[in-house]
Protein backbone atom coordinates (compact mmCIF):
# COMPACT_ATOMS: atom_id res chain seq x y z
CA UNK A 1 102.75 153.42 109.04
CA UNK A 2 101.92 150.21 107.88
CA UNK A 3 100.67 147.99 105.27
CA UNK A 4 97.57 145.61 105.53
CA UNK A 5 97.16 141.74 104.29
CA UNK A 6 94.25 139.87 104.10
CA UNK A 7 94.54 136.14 103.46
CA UNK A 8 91.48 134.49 102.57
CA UNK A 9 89.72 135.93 105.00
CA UNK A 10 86.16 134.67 105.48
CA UNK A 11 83.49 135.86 107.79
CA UNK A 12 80.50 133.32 108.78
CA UNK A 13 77.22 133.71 110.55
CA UNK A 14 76.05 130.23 110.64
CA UNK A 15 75.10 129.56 107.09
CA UNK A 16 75.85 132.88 105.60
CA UNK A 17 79.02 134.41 104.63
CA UNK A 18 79.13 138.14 104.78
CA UNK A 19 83.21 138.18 104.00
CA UNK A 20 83.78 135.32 101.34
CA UNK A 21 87.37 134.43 100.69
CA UNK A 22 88.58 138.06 100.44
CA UNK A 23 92.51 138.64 99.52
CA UNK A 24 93.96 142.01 99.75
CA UNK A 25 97.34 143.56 100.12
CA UNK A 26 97.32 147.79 101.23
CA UNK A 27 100.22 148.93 100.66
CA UNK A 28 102.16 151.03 103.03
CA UNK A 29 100.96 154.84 102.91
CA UNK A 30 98.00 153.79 100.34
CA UNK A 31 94.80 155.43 100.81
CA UNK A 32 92.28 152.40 99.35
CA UNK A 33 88.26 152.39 99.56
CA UNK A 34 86.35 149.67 99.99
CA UNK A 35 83.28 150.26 97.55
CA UNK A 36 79.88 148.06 97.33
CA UNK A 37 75.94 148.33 98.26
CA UNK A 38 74.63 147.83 101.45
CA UNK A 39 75.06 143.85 102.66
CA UNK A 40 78.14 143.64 100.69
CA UNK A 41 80.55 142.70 103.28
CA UNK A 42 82.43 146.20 103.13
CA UNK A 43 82.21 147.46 106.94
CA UNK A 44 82.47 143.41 108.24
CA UNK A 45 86.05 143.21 106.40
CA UNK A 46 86.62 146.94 107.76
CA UNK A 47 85.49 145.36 111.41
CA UNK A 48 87.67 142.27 111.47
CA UNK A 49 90.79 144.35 110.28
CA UNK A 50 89.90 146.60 113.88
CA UNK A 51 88.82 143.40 115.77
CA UNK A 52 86.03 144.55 116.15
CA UNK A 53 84.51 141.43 114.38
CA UNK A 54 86.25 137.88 115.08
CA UNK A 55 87.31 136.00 112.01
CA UNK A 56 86.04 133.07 110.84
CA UNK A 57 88.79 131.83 108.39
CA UNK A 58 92.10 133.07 107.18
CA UNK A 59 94.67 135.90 108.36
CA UNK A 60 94.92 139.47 108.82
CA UNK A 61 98.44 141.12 109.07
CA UNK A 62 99.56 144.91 110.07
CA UNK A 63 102.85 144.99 108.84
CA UNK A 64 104.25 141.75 109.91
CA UNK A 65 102.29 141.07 112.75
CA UNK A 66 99.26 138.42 112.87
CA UNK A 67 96.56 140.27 114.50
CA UNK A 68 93.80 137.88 114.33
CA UNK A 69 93.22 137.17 118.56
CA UNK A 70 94.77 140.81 118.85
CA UNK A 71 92.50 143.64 121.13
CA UNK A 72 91.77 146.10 119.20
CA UNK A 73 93.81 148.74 121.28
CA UNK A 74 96.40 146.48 120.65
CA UNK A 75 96.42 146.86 116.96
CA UNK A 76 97.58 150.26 116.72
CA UNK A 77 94.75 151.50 114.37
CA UNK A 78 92.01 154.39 115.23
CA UNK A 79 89.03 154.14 113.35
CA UNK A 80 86.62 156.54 112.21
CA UNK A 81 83.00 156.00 112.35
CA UNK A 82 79.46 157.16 110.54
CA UNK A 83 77.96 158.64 113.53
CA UNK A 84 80.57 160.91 114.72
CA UNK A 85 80.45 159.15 118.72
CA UNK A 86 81.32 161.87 120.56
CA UNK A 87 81.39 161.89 124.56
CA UNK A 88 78.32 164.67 124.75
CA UNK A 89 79.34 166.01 128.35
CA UNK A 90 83.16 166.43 126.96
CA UNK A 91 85.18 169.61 125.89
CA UNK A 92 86.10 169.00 121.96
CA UNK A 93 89.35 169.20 123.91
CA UNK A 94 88.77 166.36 126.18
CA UNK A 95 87.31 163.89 123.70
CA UNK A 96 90.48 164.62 121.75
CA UNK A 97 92.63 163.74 124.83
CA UNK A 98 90.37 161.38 126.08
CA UNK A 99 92.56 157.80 124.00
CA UNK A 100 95.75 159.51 125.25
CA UNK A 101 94.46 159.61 128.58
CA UNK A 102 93.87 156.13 128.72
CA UNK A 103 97.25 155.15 127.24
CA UNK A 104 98.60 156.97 130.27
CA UNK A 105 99.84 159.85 127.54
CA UNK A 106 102.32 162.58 129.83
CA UNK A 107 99.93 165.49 130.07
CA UNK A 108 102.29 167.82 128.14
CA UNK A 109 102.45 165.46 125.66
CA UNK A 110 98.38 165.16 125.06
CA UNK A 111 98.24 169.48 125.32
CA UNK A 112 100.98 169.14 122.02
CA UNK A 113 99.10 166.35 120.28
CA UNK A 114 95.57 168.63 120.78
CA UNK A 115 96.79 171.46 119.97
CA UNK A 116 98.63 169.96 116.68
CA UNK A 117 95.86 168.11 115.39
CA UNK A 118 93.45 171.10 116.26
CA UNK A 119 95.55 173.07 113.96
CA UNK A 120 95.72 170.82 111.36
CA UNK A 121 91.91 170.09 111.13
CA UNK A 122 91.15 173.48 111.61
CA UNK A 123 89.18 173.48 115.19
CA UNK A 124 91.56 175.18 117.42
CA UNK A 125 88.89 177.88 118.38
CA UNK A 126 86.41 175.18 119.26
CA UNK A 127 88.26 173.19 121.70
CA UNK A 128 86.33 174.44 124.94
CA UNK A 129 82.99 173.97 122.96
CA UNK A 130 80.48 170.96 123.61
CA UNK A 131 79.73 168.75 120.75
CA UNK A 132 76.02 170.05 121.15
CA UNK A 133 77.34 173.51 120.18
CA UNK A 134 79.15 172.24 116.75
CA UNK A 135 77.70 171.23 113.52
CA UNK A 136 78.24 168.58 111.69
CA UNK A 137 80.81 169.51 109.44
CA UNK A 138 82.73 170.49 112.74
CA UNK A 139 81.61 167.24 114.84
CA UNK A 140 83.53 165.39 111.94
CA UNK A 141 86.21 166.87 112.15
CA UNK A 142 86.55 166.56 115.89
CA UNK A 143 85.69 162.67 115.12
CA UNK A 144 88.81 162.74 112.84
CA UNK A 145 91.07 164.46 115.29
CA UNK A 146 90.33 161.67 117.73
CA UNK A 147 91.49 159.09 115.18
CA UNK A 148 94.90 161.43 114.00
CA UNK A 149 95.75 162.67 117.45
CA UNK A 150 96.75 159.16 118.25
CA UNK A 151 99.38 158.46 115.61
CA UNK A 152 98.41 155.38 114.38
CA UNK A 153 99.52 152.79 112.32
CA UNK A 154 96.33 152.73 110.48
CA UNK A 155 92.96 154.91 109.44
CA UNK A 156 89.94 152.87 109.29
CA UNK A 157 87.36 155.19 108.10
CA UNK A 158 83.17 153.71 107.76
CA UNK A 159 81.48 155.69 105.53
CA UNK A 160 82.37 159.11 107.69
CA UNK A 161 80.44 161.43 105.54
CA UNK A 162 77.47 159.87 104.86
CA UNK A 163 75.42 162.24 107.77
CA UNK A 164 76.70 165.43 105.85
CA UNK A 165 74.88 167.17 103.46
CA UNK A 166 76.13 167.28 99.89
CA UNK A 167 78.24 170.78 99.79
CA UNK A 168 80.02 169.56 102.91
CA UNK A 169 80.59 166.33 101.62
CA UNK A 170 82.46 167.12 98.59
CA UNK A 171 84.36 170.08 101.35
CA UNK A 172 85.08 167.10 103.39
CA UNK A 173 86.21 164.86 100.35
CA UNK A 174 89.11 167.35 99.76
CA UNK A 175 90.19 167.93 102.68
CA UNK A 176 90.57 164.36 104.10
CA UNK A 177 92.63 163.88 100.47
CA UNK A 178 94.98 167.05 101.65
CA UNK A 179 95.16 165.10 105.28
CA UNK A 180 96.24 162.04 103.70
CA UNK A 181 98.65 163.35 101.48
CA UNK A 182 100.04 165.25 104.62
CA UNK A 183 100.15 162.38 107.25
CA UNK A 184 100.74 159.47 104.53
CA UNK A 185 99.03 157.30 106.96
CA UNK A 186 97.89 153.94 104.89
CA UNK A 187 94.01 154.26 105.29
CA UNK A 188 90.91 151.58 104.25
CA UNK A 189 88.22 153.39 103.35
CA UNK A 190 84.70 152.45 103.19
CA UNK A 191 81.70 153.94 101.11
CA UNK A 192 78.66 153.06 98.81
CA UNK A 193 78.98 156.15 97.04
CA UNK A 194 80.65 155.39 93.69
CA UNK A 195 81.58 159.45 93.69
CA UNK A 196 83.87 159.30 97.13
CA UNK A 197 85.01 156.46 95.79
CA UNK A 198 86.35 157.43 92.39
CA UNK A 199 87.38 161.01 93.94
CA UNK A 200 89.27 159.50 96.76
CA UNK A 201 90.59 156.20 96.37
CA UNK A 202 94.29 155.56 94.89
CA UNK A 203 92.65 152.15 94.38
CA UNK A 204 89.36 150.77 94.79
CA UNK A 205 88.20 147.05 95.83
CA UNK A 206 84.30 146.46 94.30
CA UNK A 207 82.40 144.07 96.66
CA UNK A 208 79.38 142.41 96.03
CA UNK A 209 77.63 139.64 98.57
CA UNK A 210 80.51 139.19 100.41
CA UNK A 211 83.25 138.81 97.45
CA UNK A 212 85.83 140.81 96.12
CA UNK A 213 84.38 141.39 92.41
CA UNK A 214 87.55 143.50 91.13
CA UNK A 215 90.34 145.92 91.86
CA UNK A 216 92.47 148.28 90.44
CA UNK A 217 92.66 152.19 89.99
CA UNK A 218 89.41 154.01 89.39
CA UNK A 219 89.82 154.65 85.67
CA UNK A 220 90.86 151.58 85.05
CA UNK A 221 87.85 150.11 87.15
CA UNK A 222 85.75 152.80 84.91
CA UNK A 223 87.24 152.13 81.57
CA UNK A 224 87.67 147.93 81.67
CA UNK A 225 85.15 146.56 84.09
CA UNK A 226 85.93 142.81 84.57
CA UNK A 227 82.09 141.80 85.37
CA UNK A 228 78.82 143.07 85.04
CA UNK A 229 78.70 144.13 88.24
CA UNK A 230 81.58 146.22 88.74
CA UNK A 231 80.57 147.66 84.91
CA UNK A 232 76.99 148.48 86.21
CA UNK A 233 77.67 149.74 89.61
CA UNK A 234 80.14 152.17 88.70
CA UNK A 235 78.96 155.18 86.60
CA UNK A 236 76.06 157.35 86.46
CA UNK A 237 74.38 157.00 85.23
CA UNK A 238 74.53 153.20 84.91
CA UNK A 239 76.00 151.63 81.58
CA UNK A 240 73.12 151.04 79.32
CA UNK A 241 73.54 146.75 79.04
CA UNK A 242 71.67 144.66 75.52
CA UNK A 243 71.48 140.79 76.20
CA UNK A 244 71.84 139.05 72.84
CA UNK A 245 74.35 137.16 70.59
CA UNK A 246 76.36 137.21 67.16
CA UNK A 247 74.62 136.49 64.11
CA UNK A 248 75.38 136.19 60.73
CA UNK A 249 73.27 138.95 58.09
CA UNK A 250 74.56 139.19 54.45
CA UNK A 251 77.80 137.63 55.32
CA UNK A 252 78.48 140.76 58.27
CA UNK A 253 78.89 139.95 62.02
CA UNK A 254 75.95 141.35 63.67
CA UNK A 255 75.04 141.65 67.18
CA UNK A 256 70.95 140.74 67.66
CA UNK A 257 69.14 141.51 70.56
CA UNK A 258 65.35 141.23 71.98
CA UNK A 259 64.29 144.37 69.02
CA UNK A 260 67.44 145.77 67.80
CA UNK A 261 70.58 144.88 66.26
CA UNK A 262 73.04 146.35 64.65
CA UNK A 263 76.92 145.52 62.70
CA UNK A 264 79.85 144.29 64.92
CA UNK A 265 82.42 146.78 65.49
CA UNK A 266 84.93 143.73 65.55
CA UNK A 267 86.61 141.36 63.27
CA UNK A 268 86.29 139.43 66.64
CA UNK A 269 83.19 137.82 67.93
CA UNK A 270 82.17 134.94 70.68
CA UNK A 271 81.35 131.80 68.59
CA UNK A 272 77.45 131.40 67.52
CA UNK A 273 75.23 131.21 69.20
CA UNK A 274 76.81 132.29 72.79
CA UNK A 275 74.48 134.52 74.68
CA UNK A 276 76.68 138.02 75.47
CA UNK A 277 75.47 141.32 77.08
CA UNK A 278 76.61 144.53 75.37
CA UNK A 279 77.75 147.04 77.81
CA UNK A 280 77.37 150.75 76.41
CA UNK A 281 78.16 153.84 78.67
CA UNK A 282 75.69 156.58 78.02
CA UNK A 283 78.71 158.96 77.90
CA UNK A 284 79.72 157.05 75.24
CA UNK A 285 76.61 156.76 73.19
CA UNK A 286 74.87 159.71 71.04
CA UNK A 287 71.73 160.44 68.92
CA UNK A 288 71.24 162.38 65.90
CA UNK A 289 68.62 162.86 62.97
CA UNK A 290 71.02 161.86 60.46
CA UNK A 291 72.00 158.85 58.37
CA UNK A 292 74.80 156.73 59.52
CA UNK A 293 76.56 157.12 56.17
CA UNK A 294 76.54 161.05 57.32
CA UNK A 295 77.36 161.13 60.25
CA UNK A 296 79.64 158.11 61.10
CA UNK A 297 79.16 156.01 63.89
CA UNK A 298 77.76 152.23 64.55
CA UNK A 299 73.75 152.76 64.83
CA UNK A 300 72.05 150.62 67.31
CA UNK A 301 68.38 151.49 66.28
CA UNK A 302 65.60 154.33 65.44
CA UNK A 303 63.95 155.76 68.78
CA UNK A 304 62.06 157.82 70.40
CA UNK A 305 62.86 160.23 73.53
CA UNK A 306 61.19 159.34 76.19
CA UNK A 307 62.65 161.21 79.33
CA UNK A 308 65.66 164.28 78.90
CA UNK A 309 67.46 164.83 82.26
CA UNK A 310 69.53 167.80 82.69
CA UNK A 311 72.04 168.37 85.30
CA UNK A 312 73.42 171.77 84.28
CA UNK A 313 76.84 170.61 82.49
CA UNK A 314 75.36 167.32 81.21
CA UNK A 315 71.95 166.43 79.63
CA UNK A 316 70.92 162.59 79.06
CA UNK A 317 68.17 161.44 76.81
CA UNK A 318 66.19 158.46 77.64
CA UNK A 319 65.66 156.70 74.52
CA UNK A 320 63.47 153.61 73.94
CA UNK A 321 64.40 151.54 71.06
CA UNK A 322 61.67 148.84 70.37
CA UNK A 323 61.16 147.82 74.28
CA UNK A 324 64.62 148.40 75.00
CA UNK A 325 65.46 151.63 77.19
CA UNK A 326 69.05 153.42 76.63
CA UNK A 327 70.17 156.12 77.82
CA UNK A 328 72.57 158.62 76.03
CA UNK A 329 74.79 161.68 76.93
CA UNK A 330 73.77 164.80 75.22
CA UNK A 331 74.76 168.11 74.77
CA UNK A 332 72.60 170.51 76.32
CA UNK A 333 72.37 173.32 74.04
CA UNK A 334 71.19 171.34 71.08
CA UNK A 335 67.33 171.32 71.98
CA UNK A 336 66.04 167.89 71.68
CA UNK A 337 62.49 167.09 72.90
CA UNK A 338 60.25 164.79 74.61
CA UNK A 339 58.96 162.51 71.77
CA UNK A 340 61.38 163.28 69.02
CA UNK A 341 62.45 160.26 67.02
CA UNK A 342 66.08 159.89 66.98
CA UNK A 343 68.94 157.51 65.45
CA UNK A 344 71.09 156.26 68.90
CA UNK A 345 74.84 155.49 68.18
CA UNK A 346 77.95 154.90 69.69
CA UNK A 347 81.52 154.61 68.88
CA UNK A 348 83.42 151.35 67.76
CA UNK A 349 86.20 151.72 70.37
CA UNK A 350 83.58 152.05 73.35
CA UNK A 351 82.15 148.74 73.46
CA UNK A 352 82.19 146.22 76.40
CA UNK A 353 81.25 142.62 76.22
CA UNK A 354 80.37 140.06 78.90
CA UNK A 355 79.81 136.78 78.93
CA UNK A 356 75.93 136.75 80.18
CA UNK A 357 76.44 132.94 81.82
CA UNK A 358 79.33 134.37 83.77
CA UNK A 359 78.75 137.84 83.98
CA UNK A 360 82.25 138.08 83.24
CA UNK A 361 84.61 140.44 80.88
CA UNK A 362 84.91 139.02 77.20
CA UNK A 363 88.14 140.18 76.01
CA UNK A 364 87.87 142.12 71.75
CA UNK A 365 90.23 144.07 69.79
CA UNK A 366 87.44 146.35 69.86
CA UNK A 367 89.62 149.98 70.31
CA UNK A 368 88.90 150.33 74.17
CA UNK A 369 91.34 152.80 75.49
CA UNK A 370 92.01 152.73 79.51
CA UNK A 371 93.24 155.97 80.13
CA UNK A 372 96.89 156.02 81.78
């Protein structure tokens, strides 16, 4: 096992830079997931780490070795693909073999390594079957076996599961967890989907248009976005954002946007008259028919509900406030209806501010918790 550094690495096609500046360190044994939307430089920086792509700019180090103007069978990593690339007119048992054949592998040796990583994935029974004969679920699996049975120094994994369905994707989710925690083999993942992400990743690295935009742990990612970005694109659904600024009504801080405003849950606020956005989670936001003095509470405005969503444990309402649209977590058995005017509220401690120049994290004494 190994760990992986990226120094400033920087990717160019003429004018346009699909890996800009990036800086990572994946540590030894770490399971990490690259996370971002299509175009976001996720499966480039996955590429250059299997030299697959050349860098432009910058290093790349497996343990202590430069790999830069390394071949990639050189670099001692086995990478996993989206389309499972399976040799069609090979045994499951010969496109397991087939990398250890090449190596020049003893032949007793490649039978042990088959037969182990069969066992361990699962597919012992299938190995005289044709890929054509498998399903998916099964043809991933045989496309993971190629990358264990090798005993690399690194997984590089793009987006394996995205050609699953959704059942076998969360089966698949667990059982590449139990794999890693087995074979402790440091592994860069790569995904769009926030859930594999979150689910998966000891730490995640949020990319957007080629940058690094933050990284950390997934609750902390959850609970204290440090820009907009990250703080939209994580969550579902997304964090309901207000564009507006502190005023001053009857001596109170208040926070005034487009057609709503309501008190500041802070003793701190951004000096007058800086333009913020107000980042609200929908979990974290509620409506009622009461009066704030009831029923506690900051209250951001009187609506009505447009759209209720349910997805069996959770219900959201879609509330529109003035022009503004906010969504709001609520609980299912309650009853609300299409059309029903509502107070929308939120807690004091569950606020996040942004600078809206920037885009980035404004820092308040404003209760946030990050759980530990």
């Amino acid at each position: 096992m190994s760990s992986v550094t990226l120094e400033n690495v920087e990717k160019r096609y003429g004018d346009v830079r699909a890996v800009d500046d990036v800086s990572l360190q994946v540590q030894d044994g770490e399971f990490l997931v690259l996370l971002g939307p299509s175009g976001c430089g996720k499966t480039t920086a996955l590429r250059m780490i299997a030299g697959l792509e050349t860098v432009s700019s910058g290093t790349i180090l497996i343990g202590d070795r430069v790999v830069n103007d390394l071949h990639p069978a050189d670099r001692d990593v086995a990478m996993v693909f989206q389309s499972y690339a399976l040799y069609p007119h090979m045994t499951v048992y010969k496109n397991l073999a087939y990398g250890l054949r090449r190596r020049k592998t003893p032949k007793e040796e490649i039978k042990r390594r088959v037969n182990e990583t069969a066992r361990l994935l699962g597919i012992d029974g299938l190995l005289n079957r044709l890929p054509a004969q498998l399903s998916g679920g099964q043809r991933q699996r045989v496309a993971l076996g190629r990358a264990i049975v090798r005993h690399p120094e690194v997984f590089l994994m793009d987006e394996p599961l995205s050609n699953l369905d959704a059942q076998l994707r969360v089966q698949m989710r667990a059982e590449l967890m139990r794999l890693h925690q087995r074979l402790g083999v440091t592994t860069i993942y790569v995904t769009h989907d926030q859930v594999e992400a979150m689910t998966m990743g000891q730490r995640i690295v949020v990319m957007s248009e080629g940058k690094v935009q933050q990284v950390g742990p997934p609750l902390e990612l959850y609970g204290r976005p440090q820009t907009l970005f990250v703080a939209g694109f994580l969550g579902a659904p997304q964090m309901n954002r207000v564009d507006g600024h502190i005023t001053l009504v009857q001596g109170q801080p208040t926070f005034a946007g487009r057609d709503l405003q309501f008190r500041w849950p802070s003793s701190q606020h951004p000096p007058a008259p800086a333009a913020i956005v107000v980042g609200l989670r929908p979990q974290h936001m509620y409506v009622s028919t009461g009066a704030e003095s009831e029923e506690g509470g900051v209250l951001v405005g009187r609506g009505r509900i447009e759209l209720l969503e349910h997805l069996g444990s959770q219900s959201f309402a879609f509330v529109t406030v003035g022009s503004t649209s906010l969504v709001a977590e609520v609980a299912p058995e309650v009853g609300h209806a299409v059309g029903q005017l509502v107070d929308l509220k939120f807690a004091p401690g569950n606020i996040h501010v942004f600078d809206a120049a920037t885009g980035q994290r404004l820092e308040f004494d404003t209760g946030v918790r990050v759980p530990a």
